[in-house]
Protein backbone atom coordinates (compact mmCIF):
# COMPACT_ATOMS: atom_id res chain seq x y z
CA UNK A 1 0.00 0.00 0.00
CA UNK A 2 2.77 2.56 0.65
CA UNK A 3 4.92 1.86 -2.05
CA UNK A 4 1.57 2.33 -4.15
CA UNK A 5 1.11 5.81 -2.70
CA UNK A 6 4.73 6.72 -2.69
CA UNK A 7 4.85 5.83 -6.65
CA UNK A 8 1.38 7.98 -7.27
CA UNK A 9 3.30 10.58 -5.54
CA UNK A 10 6.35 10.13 -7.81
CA UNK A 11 4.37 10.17 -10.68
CA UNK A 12 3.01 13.46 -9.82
CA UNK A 13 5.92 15.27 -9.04
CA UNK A 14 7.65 14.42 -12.05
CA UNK A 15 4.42 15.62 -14.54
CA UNK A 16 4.57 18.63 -12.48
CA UNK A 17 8.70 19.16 -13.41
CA UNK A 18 7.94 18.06 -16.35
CA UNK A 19 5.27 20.63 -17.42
CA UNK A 20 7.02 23.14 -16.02
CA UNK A 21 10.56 22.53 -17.82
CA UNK A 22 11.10 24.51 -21.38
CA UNK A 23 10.71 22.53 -24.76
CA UNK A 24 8.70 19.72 -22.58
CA UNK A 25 5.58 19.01 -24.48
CA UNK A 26 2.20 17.87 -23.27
CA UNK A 27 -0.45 16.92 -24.91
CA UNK A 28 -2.78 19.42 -26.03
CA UNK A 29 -6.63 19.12 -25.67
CA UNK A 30 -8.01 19.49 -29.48
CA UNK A 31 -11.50 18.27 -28.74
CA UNK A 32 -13.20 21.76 -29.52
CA UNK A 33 -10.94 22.49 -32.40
CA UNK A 34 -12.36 19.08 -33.77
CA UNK A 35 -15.81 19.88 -33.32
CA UNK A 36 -16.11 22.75 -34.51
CA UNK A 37 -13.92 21.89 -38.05
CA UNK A 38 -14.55 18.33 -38.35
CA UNK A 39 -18.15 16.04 -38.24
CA UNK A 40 -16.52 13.31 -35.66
CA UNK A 41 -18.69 14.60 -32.81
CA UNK A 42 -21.84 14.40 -35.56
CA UNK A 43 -20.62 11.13 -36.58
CA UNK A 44 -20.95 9.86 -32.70
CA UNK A 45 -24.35 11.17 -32.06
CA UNK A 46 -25.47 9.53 -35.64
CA UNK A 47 -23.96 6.47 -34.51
CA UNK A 48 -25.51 6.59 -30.75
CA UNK A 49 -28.83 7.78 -32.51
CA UNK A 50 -28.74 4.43 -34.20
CA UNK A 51 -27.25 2.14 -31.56
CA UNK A 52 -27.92 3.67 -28.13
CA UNK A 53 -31.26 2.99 -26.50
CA UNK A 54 -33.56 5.77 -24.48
CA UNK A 55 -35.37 8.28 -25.18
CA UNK A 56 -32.72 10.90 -24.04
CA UNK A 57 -29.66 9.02 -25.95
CA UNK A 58 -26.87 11.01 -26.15
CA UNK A 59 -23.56 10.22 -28.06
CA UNK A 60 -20.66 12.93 -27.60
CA UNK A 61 -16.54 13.33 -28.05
CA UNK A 62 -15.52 13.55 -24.64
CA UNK A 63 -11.89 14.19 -24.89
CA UNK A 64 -9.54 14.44 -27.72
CA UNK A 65 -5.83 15.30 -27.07
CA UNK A 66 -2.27 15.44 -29.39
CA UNK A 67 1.06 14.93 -28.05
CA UNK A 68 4.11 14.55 -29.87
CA UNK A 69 6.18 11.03 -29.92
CA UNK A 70 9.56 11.04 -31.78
CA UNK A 71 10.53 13.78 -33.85
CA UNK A 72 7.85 13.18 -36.85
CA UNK A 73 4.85 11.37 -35.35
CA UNK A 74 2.25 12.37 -32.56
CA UNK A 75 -0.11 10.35 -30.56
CA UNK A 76 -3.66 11.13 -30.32
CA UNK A 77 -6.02 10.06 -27.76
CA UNK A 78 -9.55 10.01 -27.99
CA UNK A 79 -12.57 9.34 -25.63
CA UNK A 80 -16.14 9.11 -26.85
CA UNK A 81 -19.68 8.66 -24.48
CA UNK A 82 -22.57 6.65 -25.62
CA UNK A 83 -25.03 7.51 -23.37
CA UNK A 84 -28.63 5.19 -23.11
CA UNK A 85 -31.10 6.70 -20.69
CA UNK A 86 -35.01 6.45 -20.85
CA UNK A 87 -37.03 8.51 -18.65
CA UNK A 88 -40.68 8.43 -18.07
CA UNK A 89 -42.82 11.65 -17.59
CA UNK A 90 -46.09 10.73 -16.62
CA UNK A 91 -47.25 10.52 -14.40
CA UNK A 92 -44.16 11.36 -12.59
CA UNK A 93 -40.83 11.78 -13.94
CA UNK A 94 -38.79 8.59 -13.10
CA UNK A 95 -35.58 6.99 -14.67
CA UNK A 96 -35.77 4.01 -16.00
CA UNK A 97 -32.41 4.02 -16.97
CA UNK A 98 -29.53 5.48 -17.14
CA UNK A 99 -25.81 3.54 -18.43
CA UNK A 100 -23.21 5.61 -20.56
CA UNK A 101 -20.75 3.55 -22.10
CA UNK A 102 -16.93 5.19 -23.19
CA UNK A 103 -15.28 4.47 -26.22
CA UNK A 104 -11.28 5.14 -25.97
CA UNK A 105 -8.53 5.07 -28.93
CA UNK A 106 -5.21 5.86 -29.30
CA UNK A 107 -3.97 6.00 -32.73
CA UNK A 108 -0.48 7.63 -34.23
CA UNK A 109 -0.67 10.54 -36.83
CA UNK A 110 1.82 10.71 -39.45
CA UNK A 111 1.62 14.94 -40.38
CA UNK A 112 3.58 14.10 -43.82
CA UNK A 113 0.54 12.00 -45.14
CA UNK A 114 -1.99 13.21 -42.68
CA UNK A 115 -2.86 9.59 -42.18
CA UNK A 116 -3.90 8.60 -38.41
CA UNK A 117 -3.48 4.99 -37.63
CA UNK A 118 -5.50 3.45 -34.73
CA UNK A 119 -3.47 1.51 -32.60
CA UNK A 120 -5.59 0.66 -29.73
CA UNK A 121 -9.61 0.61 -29.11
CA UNK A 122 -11.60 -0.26 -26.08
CA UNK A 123 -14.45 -0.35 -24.57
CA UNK A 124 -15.22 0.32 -20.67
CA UNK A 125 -18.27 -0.09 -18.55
CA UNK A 126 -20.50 -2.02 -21.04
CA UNK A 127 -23.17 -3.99 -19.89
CA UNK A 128 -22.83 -7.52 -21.28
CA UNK A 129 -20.13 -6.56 -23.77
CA UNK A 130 -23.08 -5.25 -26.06
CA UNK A 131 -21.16 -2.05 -27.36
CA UNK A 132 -18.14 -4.49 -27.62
CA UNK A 133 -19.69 -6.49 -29.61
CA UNK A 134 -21.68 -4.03 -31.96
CA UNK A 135 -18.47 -1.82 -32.74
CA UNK A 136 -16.34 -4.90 -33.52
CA UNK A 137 -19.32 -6.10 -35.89
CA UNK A 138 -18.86 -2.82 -37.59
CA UNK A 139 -15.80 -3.13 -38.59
CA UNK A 140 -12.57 -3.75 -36.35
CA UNK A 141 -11.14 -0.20 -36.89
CA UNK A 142 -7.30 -1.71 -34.90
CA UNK A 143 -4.60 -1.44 -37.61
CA UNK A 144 -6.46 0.79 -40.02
CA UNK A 145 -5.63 4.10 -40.78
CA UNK A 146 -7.62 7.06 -41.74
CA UNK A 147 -6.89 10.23 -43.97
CA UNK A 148 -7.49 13.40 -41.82
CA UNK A 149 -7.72 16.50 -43.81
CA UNK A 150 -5.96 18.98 -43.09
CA UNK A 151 -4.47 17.83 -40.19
CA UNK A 152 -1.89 20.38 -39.82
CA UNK A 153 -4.56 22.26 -37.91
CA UNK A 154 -4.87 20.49 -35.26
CA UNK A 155 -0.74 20.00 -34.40
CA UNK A 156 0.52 22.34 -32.10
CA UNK A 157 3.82 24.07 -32.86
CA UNK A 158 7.04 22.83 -31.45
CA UNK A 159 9.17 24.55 -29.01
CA UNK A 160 12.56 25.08 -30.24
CA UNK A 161 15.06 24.04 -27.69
CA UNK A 162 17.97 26.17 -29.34
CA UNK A 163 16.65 29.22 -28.02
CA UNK A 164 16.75 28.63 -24.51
């Protein structure tokens, strides 16, 4: 149990250094960016619309951040809610209910081609495995990469380290 708390603790203090150190880079949160130039947060509420049950169903991009890896290449990390809730009105309001299921990727982005590649997909706190299921019968997206237009817009710029 302490060495648990004393390695949170670690972990901590060194993102702290680390974010505070010149030419350091952390990711950068690019989830409104993306929403307002891109249809990805449409394409999740189309998606819940169709697969999500409720009558207040609710799909949204919850998170979306960039950080560089390597010299070239930058990680992006992505978190998506599917949220099924029904609610009856009369003749009281009462939840029936009320489960929201997150979709996470992590995927690499090549700026030279603008193609992102997802790396890694799951699924956390579904019910049964149904959203597990239902995404890999889409299509298992792993290992397939996706054109991004213009995805210079959504790197941030380096820090050059030869000015310090």
């Amino acid at each position: 149990m302490h060495r648990a708390v004393k390695l949170a603790i670690a972990a901590l203090a060194l993102f702290a250094a680390s974010s505070s150190l010149p030419g350091v880079s952390t990711a950068k949160d690019i989830k409104d960016l993306v929403i307002k130039e891109t249809i990805l947060d449409e394409q999740i509420k189309a998606f819940c619309a169709l697969r999500c049950v409720g009558n207040e169903k609710e799909g949204t991009l919850k998170s979306l951040n960039i950080d560089p890896m390597g010299s070239v290449l930058y990680t992006v990390i992505g978190v998506a809610a599917l949220r099924n809730r029904q609610v009856m009105k009369e003749p009281f309001e009462y939840v029936l209910f009320d489960h929201t299921v997150y979709v996470s990727s992590r995927g690499t982005l090549d700026p030279r081609t603008c193609l992102l590649k997802v790396d890694d997909a799951k699924v956390d706190n579904d019910y049964n495995g149904i959203f597990t299921d239902m995404l890999r019968s889409e299509a298992d997206v792993i290992g397939k990469s996706f054109k991004i237009p213009d995805c210079l817009r959504f790197i941030p710029p380096k820090t050059d380290l030869s000015s310090n």
